[in-house]
C-alpha atoms as a PDB file:
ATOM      1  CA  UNK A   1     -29.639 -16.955 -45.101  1.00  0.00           C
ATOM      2  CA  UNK A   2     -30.760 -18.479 -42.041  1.00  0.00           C
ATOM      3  CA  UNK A   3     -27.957 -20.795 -41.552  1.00  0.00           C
ATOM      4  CA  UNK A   4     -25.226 -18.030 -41.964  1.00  0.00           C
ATOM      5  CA  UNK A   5     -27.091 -16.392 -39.373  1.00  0.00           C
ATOM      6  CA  UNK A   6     -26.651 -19.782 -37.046  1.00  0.00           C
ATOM      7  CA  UNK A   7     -23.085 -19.958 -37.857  1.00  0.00           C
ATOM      8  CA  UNK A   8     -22.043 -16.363 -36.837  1.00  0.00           C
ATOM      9  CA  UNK A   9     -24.398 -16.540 -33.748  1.00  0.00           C
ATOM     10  CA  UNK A  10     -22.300 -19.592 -33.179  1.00  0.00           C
ATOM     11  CA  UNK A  11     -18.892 -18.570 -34.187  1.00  0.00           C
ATOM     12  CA  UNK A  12     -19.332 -15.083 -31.566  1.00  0.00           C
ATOM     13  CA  UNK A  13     -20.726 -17.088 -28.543  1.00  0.00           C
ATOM     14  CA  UNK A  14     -17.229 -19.656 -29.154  1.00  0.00           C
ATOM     15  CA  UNK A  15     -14.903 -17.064 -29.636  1.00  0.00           C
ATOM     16  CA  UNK A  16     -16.416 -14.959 -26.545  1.00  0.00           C
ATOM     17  CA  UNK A  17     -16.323 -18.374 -24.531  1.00  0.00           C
ATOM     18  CA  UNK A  18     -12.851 -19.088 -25.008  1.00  0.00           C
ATOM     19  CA  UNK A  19     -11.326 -15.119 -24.771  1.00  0.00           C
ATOM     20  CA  UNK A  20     -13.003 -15.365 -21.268  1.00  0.00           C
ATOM     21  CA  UNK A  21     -11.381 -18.503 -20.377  1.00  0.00           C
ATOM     22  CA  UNK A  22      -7.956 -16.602 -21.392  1.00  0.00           C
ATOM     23  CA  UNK A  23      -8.415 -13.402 -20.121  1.00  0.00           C
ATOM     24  CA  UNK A  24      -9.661 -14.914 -16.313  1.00  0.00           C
ATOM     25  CA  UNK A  25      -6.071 -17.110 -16.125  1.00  0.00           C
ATOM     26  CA  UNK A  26      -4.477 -13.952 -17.818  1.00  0.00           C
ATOM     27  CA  UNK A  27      -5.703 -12.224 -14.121  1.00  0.00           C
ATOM     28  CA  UNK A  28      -4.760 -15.211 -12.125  1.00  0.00           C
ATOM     29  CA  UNK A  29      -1.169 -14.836 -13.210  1.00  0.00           C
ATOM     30  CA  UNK A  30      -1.046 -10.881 -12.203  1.00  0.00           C
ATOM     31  CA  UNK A  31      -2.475 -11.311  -8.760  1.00  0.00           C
ATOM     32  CA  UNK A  32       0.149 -13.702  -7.147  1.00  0.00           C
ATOM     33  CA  UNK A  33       1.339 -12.769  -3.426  1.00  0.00           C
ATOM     34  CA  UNK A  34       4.703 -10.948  -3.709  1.00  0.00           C
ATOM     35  CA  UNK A  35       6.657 -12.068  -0.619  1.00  0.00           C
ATOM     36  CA  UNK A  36       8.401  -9.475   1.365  1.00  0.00           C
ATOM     37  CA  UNK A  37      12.063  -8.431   0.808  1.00  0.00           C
ATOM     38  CA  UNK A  38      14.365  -6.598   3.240  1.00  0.00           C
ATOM     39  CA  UNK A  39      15.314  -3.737   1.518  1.00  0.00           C
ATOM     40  CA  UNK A  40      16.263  -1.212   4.530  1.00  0.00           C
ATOM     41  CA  UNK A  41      15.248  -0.227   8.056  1.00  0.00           C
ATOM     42  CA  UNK A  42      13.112   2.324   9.784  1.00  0.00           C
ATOM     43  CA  UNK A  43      12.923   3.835  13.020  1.00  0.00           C
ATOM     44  CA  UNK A  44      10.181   5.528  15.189  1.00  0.00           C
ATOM     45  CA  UNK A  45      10.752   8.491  17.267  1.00  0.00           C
ATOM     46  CA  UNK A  46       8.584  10.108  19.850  1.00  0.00           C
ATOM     47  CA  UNK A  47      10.116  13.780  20.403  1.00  0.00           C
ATOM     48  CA  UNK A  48       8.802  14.285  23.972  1.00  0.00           C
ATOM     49  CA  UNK A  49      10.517  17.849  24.994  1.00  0.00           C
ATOM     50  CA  UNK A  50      12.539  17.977  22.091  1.00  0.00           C
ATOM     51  CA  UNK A  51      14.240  14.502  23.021  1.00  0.00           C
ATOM     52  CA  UNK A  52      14.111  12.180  20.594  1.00  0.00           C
ATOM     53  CA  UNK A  53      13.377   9.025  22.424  1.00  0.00           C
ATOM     54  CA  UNK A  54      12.760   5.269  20.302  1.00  0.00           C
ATOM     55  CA  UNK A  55       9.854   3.598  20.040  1.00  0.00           C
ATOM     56  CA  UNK A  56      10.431   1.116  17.145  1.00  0.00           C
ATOM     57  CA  UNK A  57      12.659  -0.159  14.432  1.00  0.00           C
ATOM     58  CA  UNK A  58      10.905  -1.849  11.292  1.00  0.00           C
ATOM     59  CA  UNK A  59      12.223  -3.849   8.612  1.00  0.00           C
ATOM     60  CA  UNK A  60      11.041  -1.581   5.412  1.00  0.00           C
ATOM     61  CA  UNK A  61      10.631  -2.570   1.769  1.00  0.00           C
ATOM     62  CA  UNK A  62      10.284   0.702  -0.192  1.00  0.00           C
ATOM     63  CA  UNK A  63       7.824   1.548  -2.830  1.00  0.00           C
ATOM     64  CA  UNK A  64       9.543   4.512  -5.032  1.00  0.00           C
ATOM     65  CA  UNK A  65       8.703   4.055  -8.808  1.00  0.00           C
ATOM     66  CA  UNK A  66       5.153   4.690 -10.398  1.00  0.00           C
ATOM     67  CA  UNK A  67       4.245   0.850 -10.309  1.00  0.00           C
ATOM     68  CA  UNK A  68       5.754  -0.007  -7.015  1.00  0.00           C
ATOM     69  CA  UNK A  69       3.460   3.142  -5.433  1.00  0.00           C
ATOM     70  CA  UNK A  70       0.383   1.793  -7.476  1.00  0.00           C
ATOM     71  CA  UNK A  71       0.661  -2.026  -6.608  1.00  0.00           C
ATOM     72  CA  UNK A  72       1.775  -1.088  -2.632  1.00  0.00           C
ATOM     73  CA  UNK A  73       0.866  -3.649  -0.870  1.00  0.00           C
ATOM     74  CA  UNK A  74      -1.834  -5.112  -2.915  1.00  0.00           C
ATOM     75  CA  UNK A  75      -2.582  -8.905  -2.766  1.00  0.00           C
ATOM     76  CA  UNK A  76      -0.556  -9.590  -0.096  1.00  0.00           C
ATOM     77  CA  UNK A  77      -2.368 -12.061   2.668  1.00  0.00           C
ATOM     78  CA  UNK A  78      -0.403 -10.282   5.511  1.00  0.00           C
ATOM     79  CA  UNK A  79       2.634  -8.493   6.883  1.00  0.00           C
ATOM     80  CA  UNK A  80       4.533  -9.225  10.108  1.00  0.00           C
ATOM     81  CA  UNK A  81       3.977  -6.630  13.001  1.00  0.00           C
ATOM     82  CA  UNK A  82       7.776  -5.321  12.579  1.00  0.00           C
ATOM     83  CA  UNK A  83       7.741  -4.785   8.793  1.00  0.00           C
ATOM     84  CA  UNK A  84       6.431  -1.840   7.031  1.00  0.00           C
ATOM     85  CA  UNK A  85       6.046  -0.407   3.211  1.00  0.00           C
ATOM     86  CA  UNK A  86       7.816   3.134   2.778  1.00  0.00           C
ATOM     87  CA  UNK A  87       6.647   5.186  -0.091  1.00  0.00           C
ATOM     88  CA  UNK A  88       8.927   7.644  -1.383  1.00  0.00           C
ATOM     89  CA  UNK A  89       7.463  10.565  -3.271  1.00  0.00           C
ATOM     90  CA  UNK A  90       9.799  12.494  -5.396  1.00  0.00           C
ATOM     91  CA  UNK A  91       8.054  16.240  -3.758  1.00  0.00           C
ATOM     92  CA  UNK A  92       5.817  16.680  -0.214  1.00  0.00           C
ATOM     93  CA  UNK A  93       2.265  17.428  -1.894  1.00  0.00           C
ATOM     94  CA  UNK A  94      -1.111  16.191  -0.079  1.00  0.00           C
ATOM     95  CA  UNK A  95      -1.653  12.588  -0.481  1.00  0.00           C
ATOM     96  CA  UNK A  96      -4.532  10.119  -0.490  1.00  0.00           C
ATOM     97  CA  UNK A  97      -4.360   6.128  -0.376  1.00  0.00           C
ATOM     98  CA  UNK A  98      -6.806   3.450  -0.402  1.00  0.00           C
ATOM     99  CA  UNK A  99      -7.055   0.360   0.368  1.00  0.00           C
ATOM    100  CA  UNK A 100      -7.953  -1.192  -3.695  1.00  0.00           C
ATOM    101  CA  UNK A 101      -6.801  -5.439  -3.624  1.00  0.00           C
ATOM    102  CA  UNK A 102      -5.450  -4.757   0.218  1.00  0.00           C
ATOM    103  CA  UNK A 103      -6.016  -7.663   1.741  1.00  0.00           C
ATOM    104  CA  UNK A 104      -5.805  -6.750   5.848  1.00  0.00           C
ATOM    105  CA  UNK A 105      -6.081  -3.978   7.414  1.00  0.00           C
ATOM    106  CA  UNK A 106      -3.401  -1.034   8.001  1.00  0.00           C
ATOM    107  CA  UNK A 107      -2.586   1.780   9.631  1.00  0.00           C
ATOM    108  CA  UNK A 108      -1.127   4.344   6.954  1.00  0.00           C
ATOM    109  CA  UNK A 109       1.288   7.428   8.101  1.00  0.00           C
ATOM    110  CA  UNK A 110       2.187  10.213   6.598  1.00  0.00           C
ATOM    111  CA  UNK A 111       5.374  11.990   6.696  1.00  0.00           C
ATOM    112  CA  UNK A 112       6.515  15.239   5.623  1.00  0.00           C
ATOM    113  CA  UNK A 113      10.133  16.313   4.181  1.00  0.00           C
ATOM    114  CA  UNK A 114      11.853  16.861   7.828  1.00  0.00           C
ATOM    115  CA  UNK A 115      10.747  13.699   8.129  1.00  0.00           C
ATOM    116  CA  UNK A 116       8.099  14.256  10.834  1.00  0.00           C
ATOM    117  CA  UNK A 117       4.462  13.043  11.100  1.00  0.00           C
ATOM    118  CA  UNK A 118       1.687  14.732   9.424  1.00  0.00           C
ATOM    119  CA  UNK A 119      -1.433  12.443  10.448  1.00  0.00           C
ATOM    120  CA  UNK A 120      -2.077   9.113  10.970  1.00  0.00           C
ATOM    121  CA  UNK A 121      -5.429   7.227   9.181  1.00  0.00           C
ATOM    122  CA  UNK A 122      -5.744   4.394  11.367  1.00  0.00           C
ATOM    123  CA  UNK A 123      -7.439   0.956  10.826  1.00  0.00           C
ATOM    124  CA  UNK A 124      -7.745   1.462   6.960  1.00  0.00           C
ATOM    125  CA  UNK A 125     -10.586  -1.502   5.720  1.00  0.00           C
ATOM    126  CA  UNK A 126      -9.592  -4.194   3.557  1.00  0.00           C
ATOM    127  CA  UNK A 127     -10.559  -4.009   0.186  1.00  0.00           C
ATOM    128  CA  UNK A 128     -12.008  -0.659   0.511  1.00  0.00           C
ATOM    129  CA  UNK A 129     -11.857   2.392  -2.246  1.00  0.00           C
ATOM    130  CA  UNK A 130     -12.780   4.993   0.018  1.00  0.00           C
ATOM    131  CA  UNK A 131     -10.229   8.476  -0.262  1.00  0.00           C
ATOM    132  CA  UNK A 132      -8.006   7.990   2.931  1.00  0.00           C
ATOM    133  CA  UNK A 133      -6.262  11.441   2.699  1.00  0.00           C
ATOM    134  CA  UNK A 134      -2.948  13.064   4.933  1.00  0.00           C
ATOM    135  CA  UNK A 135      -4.183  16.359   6.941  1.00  0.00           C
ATOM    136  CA  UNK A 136      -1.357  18.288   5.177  1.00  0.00           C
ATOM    137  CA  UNK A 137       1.749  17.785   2.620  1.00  0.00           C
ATOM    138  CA  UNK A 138       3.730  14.427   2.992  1.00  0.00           C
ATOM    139  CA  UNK A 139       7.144  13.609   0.744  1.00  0.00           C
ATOM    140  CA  UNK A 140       6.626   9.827   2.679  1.00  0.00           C
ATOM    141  CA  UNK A 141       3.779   7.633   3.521  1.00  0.00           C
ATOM    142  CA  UNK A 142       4.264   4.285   6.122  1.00  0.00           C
ATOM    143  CA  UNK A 143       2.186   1.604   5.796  1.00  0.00           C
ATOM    144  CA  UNK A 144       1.918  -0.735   8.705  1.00  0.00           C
ATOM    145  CA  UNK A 145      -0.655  -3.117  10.253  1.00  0.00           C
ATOM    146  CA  UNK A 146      -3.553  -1.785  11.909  1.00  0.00           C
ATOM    147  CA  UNK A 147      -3.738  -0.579  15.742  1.00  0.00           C
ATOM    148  CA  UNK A 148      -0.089  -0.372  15.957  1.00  0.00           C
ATOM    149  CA  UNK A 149      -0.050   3.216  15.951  1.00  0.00           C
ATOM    150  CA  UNK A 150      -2.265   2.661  18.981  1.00  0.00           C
ATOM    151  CA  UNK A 151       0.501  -0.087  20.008  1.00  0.00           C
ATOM    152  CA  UNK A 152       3.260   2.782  19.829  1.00  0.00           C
ATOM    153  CA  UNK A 153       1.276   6.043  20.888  1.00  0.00           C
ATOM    154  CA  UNK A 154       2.952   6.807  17.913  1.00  0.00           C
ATOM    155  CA  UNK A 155       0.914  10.866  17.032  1.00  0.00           C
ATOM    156  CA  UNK A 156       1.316  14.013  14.715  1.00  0.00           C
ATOM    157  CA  UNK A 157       4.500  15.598  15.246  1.00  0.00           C
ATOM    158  CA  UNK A 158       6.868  12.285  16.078  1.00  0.00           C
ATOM    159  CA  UNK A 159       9.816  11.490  13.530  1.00  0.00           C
ATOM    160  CA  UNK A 160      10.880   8.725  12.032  1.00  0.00           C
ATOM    161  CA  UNK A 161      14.646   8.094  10.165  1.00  0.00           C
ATOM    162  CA  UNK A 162      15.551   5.513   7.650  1.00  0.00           C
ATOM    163  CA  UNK A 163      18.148   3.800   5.703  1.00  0.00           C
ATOM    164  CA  UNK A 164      18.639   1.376   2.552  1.00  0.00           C
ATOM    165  CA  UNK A 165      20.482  -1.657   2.296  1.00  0.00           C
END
């Protein structure tokens, strides 16, 4: 009796060792960088007196399907100061983002249907869950890095317009 006690107790501490061993390079293999691709452009407006006047174009990849909008920008190490992530929601409804396997900080906009600014959560934390919520319904949400909506002035009520490639 004893010894088919030994030889389970054994059998479940091997088999736990080595499903460890698998599941931890399993992980490894999901959590590679994804490198940024081109996939359209995006420009900044500020609308002093109506007037739409520039204050940046971005190089955009977009984030539209139910993975894409989940991974974001996720284990990336960085992002170049004129590149941005552009997610497309198929309605405007209140949105919230956070910052889950973000590696650097960001500045996140959101944007409603006409395609103006809603609110701005600036200087998002690496890494952190927190709720980062809009101040009212966005359709589109701009990720960028931190303090350049400082950079830009960039504030509630400026536009943006974008195409794909």
């Amino acid at each position: 009796m004893r010894k088919s006690i030994y030889i389970l107790s054994f059998a479940c501490t091997a088999l736990s060792i080595f499903s460890c061993k698998t599941d931890t390079e399993n992980n490894q293999n999901l959590v590679k960088e994804i490198p940024f691709t081109k996939e359209g452009e995006l420009s900044l407006f500020d609308l002093k007196d109506s007037i739409p006047s520039p204050i940046v174009k971005l190089d955009i990849e977009f984030a539209e399907n139910e993975y894409q909008i989940q991974t974001g920008l996720m284990y990336r190490k960085s992002m170049e100061d004129k590149q941005g992530m552009l997610f497309i929601f198929p309605e405007e409804a209140p949105r919230s983002f956070y910052m889950k396997n973000t590696k650097f900080s960001l500045d996140i906009i959101f944007i409603d249907s006409n395609n103006k600014v809603v609110s701005i959560q600036k200087n998002a934390q690496p890494l952190n869950e927190s709720s980062l919520p809009s101040e009212g319904p966005a359709q589109y949400v701009l990720e960028v890095n931190a303090k350049l909506t400082d950079t830009w002035n960039l504030k509630k009520g400026d536009s943006i317009s974008f195409q794909k490639f």
